[in-house]
C-alpha atoms as a PDB file:
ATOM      1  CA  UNK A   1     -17.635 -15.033 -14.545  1.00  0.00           C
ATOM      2  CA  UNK A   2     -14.938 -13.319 -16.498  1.00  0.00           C
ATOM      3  CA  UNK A   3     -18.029 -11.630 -18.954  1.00  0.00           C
ATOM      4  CA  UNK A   4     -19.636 -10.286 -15.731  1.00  0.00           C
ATOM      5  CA  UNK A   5     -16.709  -8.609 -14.335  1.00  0.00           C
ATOM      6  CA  UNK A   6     -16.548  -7.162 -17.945  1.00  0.00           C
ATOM      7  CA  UNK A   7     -19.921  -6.275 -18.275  1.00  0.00           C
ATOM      8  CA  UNK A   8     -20.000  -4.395 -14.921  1.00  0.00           C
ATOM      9  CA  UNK A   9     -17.230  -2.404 -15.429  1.00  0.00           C
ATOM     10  CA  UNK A  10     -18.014  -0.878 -18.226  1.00  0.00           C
ATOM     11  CA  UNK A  11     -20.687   0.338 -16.533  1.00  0.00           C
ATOM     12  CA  UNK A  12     -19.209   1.488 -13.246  1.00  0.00           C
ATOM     13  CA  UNK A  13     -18.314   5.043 -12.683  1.00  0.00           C
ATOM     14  CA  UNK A  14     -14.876   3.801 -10.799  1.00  0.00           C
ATOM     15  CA  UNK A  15     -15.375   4.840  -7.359  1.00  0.00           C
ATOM     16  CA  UNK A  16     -13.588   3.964  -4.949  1.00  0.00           C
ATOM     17  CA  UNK A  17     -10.994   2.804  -7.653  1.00  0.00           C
ATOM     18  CA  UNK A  18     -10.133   4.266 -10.728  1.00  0.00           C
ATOM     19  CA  UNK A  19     -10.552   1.927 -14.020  1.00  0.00           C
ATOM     20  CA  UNK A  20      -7.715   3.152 -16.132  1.00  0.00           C
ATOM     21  CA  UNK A  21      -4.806   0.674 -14.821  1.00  0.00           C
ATOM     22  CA  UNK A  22      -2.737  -1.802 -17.017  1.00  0.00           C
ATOM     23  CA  UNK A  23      -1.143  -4.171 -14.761  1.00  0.00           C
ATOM     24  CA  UNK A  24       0.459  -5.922 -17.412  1.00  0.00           C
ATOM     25  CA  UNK A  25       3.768  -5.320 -15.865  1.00  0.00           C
ATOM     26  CA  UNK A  26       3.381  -6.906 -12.872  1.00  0.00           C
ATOM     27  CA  UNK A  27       1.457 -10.103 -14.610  1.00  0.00           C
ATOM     28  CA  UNK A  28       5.371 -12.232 -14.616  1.00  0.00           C
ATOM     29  CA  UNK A  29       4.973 -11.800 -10.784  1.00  0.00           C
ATOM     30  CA  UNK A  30       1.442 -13.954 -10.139  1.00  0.00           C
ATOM     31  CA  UNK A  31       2.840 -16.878 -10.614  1.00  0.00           C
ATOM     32  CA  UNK A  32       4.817 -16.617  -7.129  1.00  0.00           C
ATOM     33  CA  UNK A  33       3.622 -16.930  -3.982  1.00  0.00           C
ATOM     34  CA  UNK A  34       5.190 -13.412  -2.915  1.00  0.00           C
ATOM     35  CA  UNK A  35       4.506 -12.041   0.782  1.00  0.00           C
ATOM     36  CA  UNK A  36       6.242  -9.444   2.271  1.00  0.00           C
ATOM     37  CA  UNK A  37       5.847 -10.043   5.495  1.00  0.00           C
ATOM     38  CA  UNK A  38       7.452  -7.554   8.147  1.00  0.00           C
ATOM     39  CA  UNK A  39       9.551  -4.550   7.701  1.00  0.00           C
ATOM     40  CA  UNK A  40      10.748  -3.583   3.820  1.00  0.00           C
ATOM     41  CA  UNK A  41      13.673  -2.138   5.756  1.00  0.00           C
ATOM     42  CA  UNK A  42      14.920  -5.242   7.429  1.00  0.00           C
ATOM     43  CA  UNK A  43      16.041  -8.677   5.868  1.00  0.00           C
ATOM     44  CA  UNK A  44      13.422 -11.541   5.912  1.00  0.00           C
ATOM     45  CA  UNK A  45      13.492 -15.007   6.586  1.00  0.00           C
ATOM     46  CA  UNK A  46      10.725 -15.359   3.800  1.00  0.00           C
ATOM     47  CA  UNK A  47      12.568 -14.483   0.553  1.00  0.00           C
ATOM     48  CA  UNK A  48       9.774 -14.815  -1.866  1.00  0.00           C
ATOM     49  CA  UNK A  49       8.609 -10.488  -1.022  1.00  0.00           C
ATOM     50  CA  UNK A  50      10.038  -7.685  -2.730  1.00  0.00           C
ATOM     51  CA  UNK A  51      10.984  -5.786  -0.035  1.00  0.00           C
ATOM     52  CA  UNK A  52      13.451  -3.880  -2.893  1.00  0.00           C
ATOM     53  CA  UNK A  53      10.259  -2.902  -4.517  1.00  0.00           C
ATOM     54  CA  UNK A  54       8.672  -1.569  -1.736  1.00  0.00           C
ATOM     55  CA  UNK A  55      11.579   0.073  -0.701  1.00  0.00           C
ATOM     56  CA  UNK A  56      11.721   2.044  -3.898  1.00  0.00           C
ATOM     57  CA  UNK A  57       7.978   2.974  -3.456  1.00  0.00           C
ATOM     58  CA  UNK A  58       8.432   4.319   0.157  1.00  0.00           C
ATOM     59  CA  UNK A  59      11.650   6.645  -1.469  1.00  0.00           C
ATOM     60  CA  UNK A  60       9.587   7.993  -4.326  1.00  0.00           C
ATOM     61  CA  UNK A  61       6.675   9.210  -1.640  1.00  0.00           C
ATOM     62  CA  UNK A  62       9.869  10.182   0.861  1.00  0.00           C
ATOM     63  CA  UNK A  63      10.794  12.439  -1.949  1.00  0.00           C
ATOM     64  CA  UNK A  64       7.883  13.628  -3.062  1.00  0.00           C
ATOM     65  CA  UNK A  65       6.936  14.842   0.830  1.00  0.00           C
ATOM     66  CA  UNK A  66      10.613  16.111   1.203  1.00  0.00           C
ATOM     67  CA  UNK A  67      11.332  13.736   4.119  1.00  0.00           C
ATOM     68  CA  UNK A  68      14.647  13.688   5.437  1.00  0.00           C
ATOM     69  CA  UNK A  69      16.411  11.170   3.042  1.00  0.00           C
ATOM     70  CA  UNK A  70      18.274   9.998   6.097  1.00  0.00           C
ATOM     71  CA  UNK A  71      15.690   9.451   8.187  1.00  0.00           C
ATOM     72  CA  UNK A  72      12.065   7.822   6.555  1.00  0.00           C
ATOM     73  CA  UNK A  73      10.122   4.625   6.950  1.00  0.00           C
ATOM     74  CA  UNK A  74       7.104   3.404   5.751  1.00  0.00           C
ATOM     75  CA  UNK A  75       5.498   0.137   4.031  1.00  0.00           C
ATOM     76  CA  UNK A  76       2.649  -0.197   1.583  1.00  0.00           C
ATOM     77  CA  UNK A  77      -0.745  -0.915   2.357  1.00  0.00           C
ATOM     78  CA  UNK A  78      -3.385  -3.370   0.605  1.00  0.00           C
ATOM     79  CA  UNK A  79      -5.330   0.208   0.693  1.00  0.00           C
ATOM     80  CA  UNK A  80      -6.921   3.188   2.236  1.00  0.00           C
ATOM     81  CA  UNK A  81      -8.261   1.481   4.852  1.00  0.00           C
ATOM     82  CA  UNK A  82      -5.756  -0.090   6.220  1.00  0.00           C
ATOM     83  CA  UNK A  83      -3.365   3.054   5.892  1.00  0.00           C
ATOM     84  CA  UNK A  84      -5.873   4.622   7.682  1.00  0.00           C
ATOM     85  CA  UNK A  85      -5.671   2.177  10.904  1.00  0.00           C
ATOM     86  CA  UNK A  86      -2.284   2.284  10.679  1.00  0.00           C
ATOM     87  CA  UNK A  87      -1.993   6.127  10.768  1.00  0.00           C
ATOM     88  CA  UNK A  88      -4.266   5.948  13.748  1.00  0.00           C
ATOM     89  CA  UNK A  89      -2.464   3.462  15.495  1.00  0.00           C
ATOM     90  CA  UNK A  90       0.532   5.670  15.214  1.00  0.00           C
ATOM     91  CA  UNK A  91      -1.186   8.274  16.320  1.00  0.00           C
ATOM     92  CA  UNK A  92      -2.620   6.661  19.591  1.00  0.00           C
ATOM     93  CA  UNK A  93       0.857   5.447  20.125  1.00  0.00           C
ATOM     94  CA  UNK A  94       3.062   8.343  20.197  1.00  0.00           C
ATOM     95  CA  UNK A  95       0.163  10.846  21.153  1.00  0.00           C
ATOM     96  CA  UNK A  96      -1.823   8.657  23.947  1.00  0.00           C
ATOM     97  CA  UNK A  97      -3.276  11.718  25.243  1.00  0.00           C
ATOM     98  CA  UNK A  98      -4.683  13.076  21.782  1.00  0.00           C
ATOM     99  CA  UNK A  99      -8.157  13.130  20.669  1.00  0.00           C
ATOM    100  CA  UNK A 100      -9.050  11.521  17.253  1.00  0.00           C
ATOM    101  CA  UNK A 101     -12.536  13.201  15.180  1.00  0.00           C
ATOM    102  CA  UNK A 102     -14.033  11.635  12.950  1.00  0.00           C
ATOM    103  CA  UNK A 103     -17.717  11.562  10.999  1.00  0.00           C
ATOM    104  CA  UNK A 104     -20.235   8.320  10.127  1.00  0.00           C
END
């Protein structure tokens, strides 16, 4: 299996995904079942997450976008996708009377 994943992506182009990652740093942290469940911002019954981590992701993109350093949330996504739905959720929540456009 491992040749085939090998095989085809060295001839994939990389989209959606780009192919020039090392995650060699994060390889110590596999062997834990880690699950950051909830909000990075609040403390966790389920201490196996890192919360910290995510916490220091959400401040680098806080200060990249010049948010208020007082007042910013956020959590990570598995993706686009699901940043997406999120965003729109947001949306429909604070602006219920909006209108949303989209394409196929």
């Amino acid at each position: 299996m491992k040749q085939n994943i090998e095989e085809a992506r060295n001839s994939f182009l990389g989209y959606p995904v780009s192919k020039d990652f090392d995650y060699d740093e994060l390889n110590p942290f596999l062997k834990y079942p880690i699950n950051n469940l909830g909000d990075p911002f609040e403390d966790c019954t389920y201490k196996v997450q890192t919360h910290e981590m995510e916490r220091e992701v959400i401040g680098f993109f806080a200060k990249l976008f010049r948010a208020n350093p007082t007042n910013y949330w956020g959590y990570v996504t598995n993706g686009g996708s699901e940043s997406n739905l999120y965003g729109l959720y947001l949306a429909r929540e604070l602006y219920p009377k909006a209108m949303v456009y989209y394409s196929e």
